[in-house]
N, C-alpha and C. Protein backbone atom coordinates (compact mmCIF):
# COMPACT_ATOMS: atom_id res chain seq x y z
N UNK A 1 121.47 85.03 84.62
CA UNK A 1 122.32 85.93 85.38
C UNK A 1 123.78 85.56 85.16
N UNK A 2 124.62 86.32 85.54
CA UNK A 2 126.15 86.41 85.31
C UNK A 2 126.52 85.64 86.25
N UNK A 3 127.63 85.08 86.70
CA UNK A 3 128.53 84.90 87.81
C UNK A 3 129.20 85.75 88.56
N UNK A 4 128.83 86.25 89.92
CA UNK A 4 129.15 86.56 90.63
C UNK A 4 129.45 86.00 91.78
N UNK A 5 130.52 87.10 93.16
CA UNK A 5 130.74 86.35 94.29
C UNK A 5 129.83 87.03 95.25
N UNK A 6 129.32 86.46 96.20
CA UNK A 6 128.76 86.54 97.36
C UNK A 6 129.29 86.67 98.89
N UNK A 7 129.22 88.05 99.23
CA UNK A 7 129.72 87.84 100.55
C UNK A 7 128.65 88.26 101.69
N UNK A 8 128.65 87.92 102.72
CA UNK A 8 127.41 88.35 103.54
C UNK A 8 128.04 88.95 104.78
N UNK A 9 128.71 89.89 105.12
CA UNK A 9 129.37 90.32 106.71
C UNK A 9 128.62 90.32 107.63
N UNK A 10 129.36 90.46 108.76
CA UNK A 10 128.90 90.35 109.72
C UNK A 10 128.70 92.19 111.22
N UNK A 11 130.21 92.52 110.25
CA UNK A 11 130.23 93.59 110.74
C UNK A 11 130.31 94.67 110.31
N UNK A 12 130.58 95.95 110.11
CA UNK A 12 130.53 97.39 109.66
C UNK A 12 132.04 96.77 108.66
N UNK A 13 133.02 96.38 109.72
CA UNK A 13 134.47 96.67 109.31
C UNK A 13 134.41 96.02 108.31
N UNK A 14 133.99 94.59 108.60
CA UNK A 14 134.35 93.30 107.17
C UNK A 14 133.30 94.08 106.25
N UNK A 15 132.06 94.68 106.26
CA UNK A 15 131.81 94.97 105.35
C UNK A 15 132.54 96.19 104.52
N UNK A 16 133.35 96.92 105.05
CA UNK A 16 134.31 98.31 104.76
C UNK A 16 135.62 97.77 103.96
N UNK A 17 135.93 96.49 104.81
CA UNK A 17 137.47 95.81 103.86
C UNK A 17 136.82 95.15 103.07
N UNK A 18 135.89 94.51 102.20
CA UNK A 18 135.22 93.99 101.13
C UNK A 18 134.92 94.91 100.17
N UNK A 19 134.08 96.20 100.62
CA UNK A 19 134.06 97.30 99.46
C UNK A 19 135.46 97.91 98.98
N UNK A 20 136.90 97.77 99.91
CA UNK A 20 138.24 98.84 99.33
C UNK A 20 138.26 97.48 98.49
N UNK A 21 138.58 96.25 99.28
CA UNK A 21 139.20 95.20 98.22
C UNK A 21 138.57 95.04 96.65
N UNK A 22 137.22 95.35 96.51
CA UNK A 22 136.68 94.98 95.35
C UNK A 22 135.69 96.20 95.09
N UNK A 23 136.33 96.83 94.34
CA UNK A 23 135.75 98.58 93.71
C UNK A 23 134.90 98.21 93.20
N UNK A 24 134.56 97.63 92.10
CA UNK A 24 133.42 96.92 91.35
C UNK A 24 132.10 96.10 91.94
N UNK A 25 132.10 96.07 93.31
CA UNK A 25 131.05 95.10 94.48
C UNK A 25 129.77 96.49 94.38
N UNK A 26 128.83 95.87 94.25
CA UNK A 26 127.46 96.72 94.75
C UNK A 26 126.49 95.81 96.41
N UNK A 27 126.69 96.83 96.74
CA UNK A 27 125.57 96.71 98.05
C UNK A 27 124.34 96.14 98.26
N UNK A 28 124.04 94.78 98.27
CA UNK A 28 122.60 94.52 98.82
C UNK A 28 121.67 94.45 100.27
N UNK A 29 121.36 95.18 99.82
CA UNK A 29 120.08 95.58 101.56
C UNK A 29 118.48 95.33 100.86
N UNK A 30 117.73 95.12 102.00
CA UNK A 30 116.28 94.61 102.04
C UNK A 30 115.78 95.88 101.23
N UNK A 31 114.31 95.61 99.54
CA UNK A 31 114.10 96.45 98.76
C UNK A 31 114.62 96.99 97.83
N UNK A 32 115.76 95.93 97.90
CA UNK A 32 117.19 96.32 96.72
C UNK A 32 116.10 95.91 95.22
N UNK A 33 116.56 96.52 94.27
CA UNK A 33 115.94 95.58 92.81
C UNK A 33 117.33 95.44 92.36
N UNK A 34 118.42 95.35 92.79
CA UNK A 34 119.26 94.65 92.09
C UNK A 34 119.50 93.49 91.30
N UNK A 35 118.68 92.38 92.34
CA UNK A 35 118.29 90.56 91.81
C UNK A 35 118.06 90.85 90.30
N UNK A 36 116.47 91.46 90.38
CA UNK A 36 115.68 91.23 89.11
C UNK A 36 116.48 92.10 88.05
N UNK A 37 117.26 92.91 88.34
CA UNK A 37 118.15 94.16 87.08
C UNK A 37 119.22 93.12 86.69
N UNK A 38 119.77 92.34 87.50
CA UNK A 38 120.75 91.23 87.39
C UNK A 38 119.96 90.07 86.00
N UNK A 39 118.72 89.50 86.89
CA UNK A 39 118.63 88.95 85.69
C UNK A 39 117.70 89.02 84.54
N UNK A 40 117.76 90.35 84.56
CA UNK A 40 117.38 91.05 82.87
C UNK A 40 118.60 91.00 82.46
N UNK A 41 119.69 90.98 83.07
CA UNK A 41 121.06 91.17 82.10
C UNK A 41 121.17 92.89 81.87
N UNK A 42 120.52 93.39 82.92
CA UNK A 42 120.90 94.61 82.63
C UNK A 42 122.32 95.10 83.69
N UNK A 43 122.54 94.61 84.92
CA UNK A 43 123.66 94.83 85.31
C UNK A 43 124.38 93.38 85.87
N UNK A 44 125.69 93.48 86.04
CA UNK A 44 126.62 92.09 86.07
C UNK A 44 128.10 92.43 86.69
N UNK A 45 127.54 93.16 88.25
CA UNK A 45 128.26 93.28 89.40
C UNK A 45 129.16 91.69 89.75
N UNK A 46 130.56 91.79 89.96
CA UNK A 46 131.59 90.99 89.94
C UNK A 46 131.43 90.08 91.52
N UNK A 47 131.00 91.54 92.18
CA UNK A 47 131.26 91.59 93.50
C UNK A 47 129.13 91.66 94.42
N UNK A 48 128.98 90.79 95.38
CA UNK A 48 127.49 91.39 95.76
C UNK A 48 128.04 91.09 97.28
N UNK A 49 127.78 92.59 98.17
CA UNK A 49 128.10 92.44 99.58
C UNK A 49 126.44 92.39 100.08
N UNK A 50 126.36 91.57 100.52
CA UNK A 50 124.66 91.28 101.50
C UNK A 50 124.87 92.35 102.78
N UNK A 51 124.08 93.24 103.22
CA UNK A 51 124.30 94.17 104.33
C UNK A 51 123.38 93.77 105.18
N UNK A 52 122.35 92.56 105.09
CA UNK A 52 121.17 91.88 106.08
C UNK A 52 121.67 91.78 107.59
N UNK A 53 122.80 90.96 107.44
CA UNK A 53 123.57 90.49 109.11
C UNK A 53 124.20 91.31 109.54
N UNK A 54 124.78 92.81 108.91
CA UNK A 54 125.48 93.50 109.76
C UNK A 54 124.93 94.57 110.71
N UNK A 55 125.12 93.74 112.11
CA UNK A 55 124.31 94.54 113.12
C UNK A 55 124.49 96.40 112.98
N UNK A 56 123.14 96.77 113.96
CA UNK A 56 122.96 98.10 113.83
C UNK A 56 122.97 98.80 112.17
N UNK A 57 122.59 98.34 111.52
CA UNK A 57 122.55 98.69 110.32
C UNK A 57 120.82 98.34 109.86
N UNK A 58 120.04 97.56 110.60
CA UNK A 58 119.08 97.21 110.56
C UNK A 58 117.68 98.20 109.99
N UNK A 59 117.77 99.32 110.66
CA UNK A 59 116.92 100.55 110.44
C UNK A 59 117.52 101.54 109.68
N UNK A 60 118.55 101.46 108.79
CA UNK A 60 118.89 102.26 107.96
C UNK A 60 118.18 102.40 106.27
């Protein structure tokens, strides 16, 4: 896999100022296949926002 950064929020907002700051970030939520597309080397996102901890977002 590539090097990437990891962020995990906590809230709607921090997760909202993480996606303007870094255009290039993709979204991980539970059922994602992002991991395994990552390490086929088929994609090599700069940016990975974790959406697990940000409340009320749970059942989406």
């Amino acid at each position: 896999m590539y090097p990437f950064t990891f962020h995990r929020p906590t809230t709607v907002r921090q997760a909202v100022n993480l996606l303007a700051k870094n255009e290039d970030a993709k979204l991980l939520a539970g059922g994602h296949s992002l991991i395994p597309v990552m390490k086929l080397r088929l994609a090599s996102p700069p940016v990975i926002i974790d959406l697990s901890r940000v409340e009320g977002l749970s059942g989406i």
